[in-house]
Protein backbone atom coordinates (compact mmCIF):
# COMPACT_ATOMS: atom_id res chain seq x y z
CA UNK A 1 -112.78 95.11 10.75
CA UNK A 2 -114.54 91.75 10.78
CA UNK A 3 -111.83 89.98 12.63
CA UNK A 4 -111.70 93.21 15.27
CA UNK A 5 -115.48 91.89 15.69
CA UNK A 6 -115.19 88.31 15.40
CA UNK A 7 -112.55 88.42 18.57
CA UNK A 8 -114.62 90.81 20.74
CA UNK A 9 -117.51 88.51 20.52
CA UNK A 10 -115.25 86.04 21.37
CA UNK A 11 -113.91 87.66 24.06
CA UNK A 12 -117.07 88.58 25.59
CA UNK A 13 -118.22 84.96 24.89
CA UNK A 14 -115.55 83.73 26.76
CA UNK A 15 -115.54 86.41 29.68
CA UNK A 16 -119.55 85.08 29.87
CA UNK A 17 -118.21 82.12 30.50
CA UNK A 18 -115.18 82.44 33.17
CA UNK A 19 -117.85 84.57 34.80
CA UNK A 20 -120.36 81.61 35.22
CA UNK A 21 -117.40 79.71 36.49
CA UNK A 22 -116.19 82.28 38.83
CA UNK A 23 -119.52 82.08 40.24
CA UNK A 24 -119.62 78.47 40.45
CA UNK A 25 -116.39 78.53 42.64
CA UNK A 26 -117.38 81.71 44.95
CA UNK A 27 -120.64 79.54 46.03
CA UNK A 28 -119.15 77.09 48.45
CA UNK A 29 -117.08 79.98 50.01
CA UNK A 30 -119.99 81.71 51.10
CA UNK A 31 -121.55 79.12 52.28
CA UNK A 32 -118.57 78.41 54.41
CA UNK A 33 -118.71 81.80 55.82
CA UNK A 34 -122.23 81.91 56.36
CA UNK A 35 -121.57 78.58 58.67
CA UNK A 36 -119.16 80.22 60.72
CA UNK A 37 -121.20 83.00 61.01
CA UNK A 38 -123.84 81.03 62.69
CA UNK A 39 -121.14 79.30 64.58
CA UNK A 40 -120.14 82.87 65.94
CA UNK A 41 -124.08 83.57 66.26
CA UNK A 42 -124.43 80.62 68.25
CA UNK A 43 -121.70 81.14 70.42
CA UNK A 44 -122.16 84.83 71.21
CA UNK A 45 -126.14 83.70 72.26
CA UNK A 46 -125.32 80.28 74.17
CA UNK A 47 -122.18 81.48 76.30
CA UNK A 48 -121.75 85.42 75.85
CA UNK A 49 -125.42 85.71 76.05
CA UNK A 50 -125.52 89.27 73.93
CA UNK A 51 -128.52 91.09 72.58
CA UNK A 52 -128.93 90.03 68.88
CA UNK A 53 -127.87 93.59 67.63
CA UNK A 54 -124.38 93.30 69.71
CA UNK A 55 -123.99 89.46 68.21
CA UNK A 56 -124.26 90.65 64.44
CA UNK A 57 -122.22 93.56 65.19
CA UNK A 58 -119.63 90.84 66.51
CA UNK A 59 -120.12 88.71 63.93
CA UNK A 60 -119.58 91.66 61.45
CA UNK A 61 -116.13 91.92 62.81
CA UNK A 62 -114.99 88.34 62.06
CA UNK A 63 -116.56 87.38 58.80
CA UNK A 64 -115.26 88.97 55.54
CA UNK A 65 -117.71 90.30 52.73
CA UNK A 66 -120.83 90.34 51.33
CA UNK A 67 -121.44 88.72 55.21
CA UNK A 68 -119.41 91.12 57.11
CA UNK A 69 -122.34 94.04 55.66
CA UNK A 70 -125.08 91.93 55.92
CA UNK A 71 -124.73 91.09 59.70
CA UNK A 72 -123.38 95.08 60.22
CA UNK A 73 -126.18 96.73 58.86
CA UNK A 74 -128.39 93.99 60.72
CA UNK A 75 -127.15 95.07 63.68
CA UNK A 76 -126.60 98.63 63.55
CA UNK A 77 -130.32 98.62 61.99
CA UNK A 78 -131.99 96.98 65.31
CA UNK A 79 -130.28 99.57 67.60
CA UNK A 80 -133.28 101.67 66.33
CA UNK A 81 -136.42 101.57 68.01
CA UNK A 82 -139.24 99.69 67.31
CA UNK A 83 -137.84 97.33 64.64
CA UNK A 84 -139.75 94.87 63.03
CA UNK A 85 -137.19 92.21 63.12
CA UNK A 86 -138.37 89.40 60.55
CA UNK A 87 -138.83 92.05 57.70
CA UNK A 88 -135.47 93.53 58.46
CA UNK A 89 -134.07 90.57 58.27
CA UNK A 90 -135.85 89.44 55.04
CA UNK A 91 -135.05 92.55 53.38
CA UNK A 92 -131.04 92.37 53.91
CA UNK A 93 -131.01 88.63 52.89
CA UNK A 94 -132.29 89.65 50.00
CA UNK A 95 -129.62 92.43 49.42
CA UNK A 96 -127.40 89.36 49.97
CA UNK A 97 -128.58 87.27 47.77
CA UNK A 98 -127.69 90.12 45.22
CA UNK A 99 -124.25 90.77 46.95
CA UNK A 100 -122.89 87.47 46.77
CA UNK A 101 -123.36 83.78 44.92
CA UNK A 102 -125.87 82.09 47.40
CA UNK A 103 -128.85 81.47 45.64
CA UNK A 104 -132.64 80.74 46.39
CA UNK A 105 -132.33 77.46 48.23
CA UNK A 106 -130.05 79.34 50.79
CA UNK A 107 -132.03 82.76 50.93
CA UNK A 108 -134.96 79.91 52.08
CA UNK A 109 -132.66 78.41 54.89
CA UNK A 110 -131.78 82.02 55.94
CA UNK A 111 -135.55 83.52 56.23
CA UNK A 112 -136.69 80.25 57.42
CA UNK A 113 -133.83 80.56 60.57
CA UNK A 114 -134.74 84.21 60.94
CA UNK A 115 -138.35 83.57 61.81
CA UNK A 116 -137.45 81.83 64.66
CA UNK A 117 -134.55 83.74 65.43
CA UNK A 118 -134.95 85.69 68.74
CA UNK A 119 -138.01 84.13 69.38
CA UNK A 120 -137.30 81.25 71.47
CA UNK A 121 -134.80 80.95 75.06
CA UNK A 122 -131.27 80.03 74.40
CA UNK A 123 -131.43 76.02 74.31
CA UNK A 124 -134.50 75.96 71.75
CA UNK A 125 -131.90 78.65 69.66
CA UNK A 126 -129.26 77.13 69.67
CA UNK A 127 -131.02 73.88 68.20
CA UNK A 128 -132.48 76.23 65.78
CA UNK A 129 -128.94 77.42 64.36
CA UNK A 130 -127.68 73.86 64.42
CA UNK A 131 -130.83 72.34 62.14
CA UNK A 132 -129.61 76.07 59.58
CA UNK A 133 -126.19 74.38 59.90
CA UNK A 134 -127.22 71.40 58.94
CA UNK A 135 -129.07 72.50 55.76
CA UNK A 136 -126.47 74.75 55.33
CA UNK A 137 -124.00 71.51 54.91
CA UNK A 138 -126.59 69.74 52.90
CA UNK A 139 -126.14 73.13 49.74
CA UNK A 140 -121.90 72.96 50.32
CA UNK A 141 -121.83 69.47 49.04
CA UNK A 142 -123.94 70.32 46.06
CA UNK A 143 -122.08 73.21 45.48
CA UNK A 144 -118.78 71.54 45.21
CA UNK A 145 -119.77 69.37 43.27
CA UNK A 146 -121.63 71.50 40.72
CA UNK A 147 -118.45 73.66 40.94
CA UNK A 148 -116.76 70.20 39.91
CA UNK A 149 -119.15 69.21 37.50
CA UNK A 150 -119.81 72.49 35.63
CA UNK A 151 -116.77 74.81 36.82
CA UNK A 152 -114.27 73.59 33.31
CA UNK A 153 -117.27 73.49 31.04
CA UNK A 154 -118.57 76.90 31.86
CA UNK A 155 -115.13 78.29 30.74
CA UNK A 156 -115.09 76.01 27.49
CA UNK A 157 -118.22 76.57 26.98
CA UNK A 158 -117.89 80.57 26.84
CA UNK A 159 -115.46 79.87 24.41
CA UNK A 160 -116.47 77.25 22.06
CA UNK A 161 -119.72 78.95 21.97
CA UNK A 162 -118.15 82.40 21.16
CA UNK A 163 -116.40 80.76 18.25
CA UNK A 164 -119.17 79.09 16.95
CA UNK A 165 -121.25 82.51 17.05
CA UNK A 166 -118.19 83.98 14.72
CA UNK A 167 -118.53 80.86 12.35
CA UNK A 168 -122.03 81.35 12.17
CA UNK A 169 -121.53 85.37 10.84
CA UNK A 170 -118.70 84.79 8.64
């Protein structure tokens, strides 16, 4: 019965840990996605000249998840009237935050970009979408190379720690 225990804990230990890695390694794909998604942003404003709620919705159709529900609900949620556009857009990043691997400094870049989103003419947004792409390139490097620099030991770790909880109760 104790060794039944010894490798669930182990297993979980470990599972903890491939988890935290798995993380690690989902981060720099969302980031990529949520640069071509202001890519596609910027292009459907600068030369297709759309309404915001017909850009996410176009946006939606490109990107895969947690981004392709973020901008679809963004969109399909400004078709109603009277929106108020900076707390819609602050509460869905924050449902993305919780949908995906981005984490605080990004959720910053995103509600920073949509206060001025909409609010300025077409040259002024566009430079607005480029300075979120650049801060947006600025978090990628860091998070390849915390995926490099903590991706293996977050999977040993889960392990060797799992094992060393089971020395401990034996």
């Amino acid at each position: 019965m104790k060794w039944i225990g010894a490798l669930l804990l182990i297993g979980t230990a470990t599972l903890i840990g491939f988890e935290w890695s798995n993380r690690l390694t989902k981060r720099p794909k969302h980031i990529r996605q949520l640069k071509s998604a202001l890519q596609i942003l910027e292009a459907e404003i600068v030369y297709s000249q759309a309404p915001l709620n017909e850009a996410f919705l176009s946006i939606s159709r490109k990107i895969p998840d947690p981004l392709k529900t973020f901008f679809a609900v963004l969109g399909s949620e400004m078709k109603k009237e009277q929106v108020d556009f900076f707390g819609l857009w602050e509460a869905k990043v924050n449902e993305l935050l919780k949908n995906s691997t981005l984490i605080d400094t990004e959720k910053e870049i995103l509600k920073q970009f949509g206060r001025t989103l909409g609010q300025h003419d077409i040259y002024q947004q566009q430079k607005q979408i480029n300075l979120a792409i650049v801060h947006l390139d600025r978090e990628l490097e860091d998070a390849i190379e915390n995926n490099h620099k903590y991706g293996k030991l977050a999977k040993s770790l889960g392990i060797l720690s799992g094992i060393f909880i089971v020395l401990l109760l034996i």
